[in-house]
Protein backbone atom coordinates (compact mmCIF):
# COMPACT_ATOMS: atom_id res chain seq x y z
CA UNK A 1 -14.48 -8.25 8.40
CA UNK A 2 -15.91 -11.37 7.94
CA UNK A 3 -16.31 -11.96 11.51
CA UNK A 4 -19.85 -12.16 12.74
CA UNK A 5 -21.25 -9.95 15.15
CA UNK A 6 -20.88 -12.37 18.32
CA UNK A 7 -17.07 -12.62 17.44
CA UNK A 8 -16.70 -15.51 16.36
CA UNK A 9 -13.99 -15.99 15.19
CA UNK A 10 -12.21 -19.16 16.28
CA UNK A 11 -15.08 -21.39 15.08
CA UNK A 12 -14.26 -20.07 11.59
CA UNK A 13 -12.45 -23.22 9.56
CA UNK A 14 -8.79 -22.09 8.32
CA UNK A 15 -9.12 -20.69 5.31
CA UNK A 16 -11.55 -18.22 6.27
CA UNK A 17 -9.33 -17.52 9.33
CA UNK A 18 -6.56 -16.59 7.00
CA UNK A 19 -8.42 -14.38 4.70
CA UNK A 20 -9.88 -12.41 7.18
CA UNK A 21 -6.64 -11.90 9.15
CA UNK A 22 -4.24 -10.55 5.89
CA UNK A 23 -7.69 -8.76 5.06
CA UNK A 24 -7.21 -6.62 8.11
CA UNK A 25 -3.65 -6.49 7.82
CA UNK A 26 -3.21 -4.93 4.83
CA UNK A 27 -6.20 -3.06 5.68
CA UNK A 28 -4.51 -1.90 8.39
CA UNK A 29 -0.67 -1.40 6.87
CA UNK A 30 -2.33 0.43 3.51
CA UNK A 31 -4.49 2.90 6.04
CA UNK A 32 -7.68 2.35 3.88
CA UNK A 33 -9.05 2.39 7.12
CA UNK A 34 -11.99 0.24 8.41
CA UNK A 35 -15.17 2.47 6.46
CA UNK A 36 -18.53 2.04 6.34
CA UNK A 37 -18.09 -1.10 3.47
CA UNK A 38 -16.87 -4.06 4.52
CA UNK A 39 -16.56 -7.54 2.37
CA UNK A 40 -18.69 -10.23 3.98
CA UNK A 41 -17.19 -12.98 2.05
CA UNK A 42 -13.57 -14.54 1.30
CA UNK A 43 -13.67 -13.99 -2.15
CA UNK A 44 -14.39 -10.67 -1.56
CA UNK A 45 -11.71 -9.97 1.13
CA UNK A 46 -9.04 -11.67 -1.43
CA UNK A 47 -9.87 -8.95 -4.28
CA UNK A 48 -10.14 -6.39 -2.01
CA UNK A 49 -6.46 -7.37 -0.14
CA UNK A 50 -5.47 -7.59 -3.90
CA UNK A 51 -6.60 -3.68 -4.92
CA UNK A 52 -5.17 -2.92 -1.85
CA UNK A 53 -1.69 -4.15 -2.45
CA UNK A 54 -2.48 -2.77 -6.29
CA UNK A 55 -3.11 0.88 -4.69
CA UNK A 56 -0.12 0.57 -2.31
CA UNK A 57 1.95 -0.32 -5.28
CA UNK A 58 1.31 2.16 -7.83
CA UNK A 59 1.58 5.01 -5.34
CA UNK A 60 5.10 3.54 -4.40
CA UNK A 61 6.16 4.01 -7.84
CA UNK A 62 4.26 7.35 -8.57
CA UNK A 63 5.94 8.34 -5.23
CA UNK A 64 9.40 6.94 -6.38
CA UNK A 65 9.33 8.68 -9.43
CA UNK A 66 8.91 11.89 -8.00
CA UNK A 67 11.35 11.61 -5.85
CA UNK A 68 13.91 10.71 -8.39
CA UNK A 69 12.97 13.46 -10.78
CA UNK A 70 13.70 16.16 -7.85
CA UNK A 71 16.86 14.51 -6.93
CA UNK A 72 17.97 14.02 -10.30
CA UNK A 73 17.23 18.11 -11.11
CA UNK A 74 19.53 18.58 -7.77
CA UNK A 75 22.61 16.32 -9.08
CA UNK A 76 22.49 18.32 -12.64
CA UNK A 77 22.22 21.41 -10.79
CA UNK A 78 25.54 20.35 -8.76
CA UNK A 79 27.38 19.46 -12.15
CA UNK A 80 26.58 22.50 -13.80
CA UNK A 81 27.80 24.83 -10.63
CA UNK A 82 31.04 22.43 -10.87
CA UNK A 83 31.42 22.64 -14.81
CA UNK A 84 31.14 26.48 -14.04
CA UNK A 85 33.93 26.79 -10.92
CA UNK A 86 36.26 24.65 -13.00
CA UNK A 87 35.86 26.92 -15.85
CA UNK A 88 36.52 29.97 -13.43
């Protein structure tokens, strides 16, 4: 985090304040986890929040579509067994 090693933070002027605090958020809410790298700069902490919402975002969809595919090879299942006790 961009927070120096005496913590301080509150001496920080706003916009650095902000970055670093939706830095560790979505840090926190993607569980990237805290690592061994860390940016040291806003700029940095901006492109990584970015990636971050990038990653959570594309495994929301991957995720997604998954789940729809199973679900959707269940609900044909269901028709066919129905097609085939109406026929019986």
């Amino acid at each position: 985090m961009y927070i120096k090693d005496d913590g301080d933070f509150y001496n920080l002027d706003s916009f650095r304040k902000y970055a670093s605090t939706m830095y560790w958020a979505l840090q926190t809410l993607t569980t990237v986890g805290y690592g061994d790298f860390s940016p040291t700069n806003s700029a940095d902490m901006i492109i990584a929040c970015v990636w971050m919402f990038v990653g959570a975002a594309a495994n929301s969809i991957t995720l997604g579509q998954f789940t729809s595919m199973i679900i959707d090879n269940f609900s044909k299942e269901d028709s066919l067994k129905s097609k085939l006790s109406a026929l019986d």
